[in-house]
PDB file of N, CA and C in Angstrom:
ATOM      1  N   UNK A   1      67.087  24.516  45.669  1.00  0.00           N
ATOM      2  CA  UNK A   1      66.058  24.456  44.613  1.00  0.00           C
ATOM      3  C   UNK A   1      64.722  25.024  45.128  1.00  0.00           C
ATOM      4  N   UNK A   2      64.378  24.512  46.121  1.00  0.00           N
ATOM      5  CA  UNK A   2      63.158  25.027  46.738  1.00  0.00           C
ATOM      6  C   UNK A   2      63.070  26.462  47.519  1.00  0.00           C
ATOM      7  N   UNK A   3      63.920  26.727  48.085  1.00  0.00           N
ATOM      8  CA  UNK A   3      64.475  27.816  48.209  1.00  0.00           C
ATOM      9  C   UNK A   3      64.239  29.230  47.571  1.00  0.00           C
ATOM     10  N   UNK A   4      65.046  28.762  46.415  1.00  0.00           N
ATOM     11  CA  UNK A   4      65.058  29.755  45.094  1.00  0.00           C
ATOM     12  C   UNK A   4      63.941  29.848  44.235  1.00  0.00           C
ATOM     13  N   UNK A   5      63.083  28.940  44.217  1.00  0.00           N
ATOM     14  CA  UNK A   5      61.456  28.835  43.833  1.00  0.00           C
ATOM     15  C   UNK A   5      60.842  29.670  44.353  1.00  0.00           C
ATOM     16  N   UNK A   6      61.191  29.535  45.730  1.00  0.00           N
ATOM     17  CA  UNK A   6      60.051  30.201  46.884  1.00  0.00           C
ATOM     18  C   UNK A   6      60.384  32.261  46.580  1.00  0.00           C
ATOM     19  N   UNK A   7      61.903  32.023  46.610  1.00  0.00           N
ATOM     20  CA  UNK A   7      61.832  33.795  46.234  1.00  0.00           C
ATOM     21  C   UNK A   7      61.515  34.021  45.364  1.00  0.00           C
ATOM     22  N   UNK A   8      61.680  33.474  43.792  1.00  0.00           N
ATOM     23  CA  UNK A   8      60.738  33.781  42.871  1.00  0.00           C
ATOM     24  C   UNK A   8      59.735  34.141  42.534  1.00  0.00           C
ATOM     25  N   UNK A   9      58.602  33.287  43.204  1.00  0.00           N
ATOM     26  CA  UNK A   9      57.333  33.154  43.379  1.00  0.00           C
ATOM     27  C   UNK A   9      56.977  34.272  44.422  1.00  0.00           C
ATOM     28  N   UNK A  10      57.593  34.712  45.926  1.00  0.00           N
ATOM     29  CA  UNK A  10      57.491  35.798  46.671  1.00  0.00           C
ATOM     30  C   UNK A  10      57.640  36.852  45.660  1.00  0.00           C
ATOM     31  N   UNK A  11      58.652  37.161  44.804  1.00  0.00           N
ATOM     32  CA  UNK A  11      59.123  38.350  43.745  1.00  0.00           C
ATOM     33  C   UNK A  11      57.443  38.056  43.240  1.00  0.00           C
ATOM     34  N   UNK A  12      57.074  37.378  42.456  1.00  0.00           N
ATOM     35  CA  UNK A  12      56.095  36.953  41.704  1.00  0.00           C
ATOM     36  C   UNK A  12      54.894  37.919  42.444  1.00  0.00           C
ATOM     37  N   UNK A  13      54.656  37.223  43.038  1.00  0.00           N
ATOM     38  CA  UNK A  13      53.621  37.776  43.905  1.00  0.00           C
ATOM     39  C   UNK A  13      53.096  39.335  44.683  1.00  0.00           C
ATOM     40  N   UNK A  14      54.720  39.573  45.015  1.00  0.00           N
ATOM     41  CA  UNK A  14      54.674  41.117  45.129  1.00  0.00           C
ATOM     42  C   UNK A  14      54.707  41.932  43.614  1.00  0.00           C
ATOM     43  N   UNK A  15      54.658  41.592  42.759  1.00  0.00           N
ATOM     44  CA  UNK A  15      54.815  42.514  41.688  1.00  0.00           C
ATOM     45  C   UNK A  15      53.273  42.633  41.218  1.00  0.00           C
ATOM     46  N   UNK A  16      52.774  40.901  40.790  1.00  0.00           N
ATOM     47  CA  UNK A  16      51.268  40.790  40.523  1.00  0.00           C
ATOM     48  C   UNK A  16      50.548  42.497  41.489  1.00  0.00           C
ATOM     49  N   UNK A  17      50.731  41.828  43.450  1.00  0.00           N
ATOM     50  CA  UNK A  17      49.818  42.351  44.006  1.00  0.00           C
ATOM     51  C   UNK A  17      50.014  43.660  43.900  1.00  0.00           C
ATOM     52  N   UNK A  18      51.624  44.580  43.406  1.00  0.00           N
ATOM     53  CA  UNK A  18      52.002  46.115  42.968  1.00  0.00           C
ATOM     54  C   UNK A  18      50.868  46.521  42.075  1.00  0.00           C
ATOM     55  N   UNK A  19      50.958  45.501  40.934  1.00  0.00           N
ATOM     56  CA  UNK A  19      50.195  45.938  39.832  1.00  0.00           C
ATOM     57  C   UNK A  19      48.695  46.079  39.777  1.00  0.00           C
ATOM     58  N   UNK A  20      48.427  45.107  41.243  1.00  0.00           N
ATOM     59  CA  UNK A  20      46.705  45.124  41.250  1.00  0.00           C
ATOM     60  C   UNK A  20      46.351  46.616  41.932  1.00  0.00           C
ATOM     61  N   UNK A  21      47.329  47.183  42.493  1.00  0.00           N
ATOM     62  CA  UNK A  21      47.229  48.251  43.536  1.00  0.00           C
ATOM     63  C   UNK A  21      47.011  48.948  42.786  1.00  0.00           C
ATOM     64  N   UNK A  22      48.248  49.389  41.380  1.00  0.00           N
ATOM     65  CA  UNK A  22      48.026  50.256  40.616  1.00  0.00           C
ATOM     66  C   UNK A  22      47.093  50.513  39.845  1.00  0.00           C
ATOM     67  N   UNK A  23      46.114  49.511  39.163  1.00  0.00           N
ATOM     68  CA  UNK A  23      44.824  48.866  38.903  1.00  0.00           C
ATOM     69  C   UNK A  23      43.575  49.434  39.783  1.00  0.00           C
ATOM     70  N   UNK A  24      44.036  49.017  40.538  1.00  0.00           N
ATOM     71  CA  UNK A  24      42.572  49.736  41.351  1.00  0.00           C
ATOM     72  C   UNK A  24      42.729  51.407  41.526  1.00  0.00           C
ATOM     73  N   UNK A  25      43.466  51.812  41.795  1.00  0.00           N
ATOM     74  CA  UNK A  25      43.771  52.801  42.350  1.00  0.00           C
ATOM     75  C   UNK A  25      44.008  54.401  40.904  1.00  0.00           C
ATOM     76  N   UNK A  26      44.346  53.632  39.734  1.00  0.00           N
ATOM     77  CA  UNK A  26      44.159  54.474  38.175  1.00  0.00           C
ATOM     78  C   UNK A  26      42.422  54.148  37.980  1.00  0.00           C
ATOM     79  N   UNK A  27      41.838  53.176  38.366  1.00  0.00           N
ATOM     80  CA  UNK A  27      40.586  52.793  38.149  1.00  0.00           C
ATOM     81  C   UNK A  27      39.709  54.067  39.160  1.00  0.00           C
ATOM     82  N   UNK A  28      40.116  53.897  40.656  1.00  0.00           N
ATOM     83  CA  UNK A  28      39.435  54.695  41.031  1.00  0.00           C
ATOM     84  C   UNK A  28      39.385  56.590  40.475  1.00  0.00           C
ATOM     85  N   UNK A  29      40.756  56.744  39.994  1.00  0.00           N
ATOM     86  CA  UNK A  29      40.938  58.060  39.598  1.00  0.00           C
ATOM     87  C   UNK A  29      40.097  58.889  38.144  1.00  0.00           C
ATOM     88  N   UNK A  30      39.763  57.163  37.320  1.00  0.00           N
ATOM     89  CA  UNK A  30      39.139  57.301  36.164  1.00  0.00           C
ATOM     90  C   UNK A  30      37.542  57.114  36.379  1.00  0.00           C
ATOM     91  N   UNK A  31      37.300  56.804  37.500  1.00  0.00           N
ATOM     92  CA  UNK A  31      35.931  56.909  37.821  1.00  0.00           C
ATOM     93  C   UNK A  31      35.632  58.341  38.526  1.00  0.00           C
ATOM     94  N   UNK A  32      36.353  59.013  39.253  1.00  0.00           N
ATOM     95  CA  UNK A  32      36.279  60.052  39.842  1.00  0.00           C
ATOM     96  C   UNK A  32      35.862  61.468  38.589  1.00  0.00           C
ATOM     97  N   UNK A  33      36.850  61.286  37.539  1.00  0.00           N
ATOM     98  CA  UNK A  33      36.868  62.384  36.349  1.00  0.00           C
ATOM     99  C   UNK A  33      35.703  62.148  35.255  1.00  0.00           C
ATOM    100  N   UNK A  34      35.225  60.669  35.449  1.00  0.00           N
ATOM    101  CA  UNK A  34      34.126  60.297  33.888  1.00  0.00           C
ATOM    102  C   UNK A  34      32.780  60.554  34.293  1.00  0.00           C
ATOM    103  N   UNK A  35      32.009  60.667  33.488  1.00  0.00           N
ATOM    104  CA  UNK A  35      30.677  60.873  34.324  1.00  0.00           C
ATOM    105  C   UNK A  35      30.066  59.133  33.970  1.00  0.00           C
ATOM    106  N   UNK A  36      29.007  58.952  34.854  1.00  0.00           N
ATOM    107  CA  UNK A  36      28.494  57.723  35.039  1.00  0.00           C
ATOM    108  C   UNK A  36      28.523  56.617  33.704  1.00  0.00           C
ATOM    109  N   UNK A  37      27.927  56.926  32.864  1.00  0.00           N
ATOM    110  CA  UNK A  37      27.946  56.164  31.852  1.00  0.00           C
ATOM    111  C   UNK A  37      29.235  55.482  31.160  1.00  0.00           C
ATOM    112  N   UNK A  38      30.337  56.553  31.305  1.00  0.00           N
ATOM    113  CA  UNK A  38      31.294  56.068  30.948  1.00  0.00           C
ATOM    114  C   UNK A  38      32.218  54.792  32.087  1.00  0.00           C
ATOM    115  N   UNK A  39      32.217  54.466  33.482  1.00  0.00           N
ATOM    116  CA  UNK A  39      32.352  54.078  34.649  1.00  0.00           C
ATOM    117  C   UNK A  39      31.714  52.550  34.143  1.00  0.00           C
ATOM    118  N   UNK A  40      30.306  52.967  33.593  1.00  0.00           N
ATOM    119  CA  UNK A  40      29.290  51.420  33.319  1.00  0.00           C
ATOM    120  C   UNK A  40      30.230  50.439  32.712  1.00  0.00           C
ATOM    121  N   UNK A  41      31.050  50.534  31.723  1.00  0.00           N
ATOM    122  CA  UNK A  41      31.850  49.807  31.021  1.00  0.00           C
ATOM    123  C   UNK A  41      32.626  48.887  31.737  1.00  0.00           C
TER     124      UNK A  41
END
């Protein structure tokens, strides 16, 4: 039981922290192409 929680939650966790990567990283690409004002948002 605890076990199988724990990989879940590991799965869990690596996907969240995938998605924060991808997040930052489309973020930085959309700040690179916009000019300032648009970035402010």
């Amino acid at each position: 039981m605890l076990n199988s929680l724990r990989q879940t939650y590991g799965g869990l966790e690596r996907s969240v922290y995938f998605l924060f990567l991808l997040y930052v990283l489309e973020r930085h690409r959309n700040q690179k192409k916009s000019d300032p004002a648009e970035s402010r948002i």
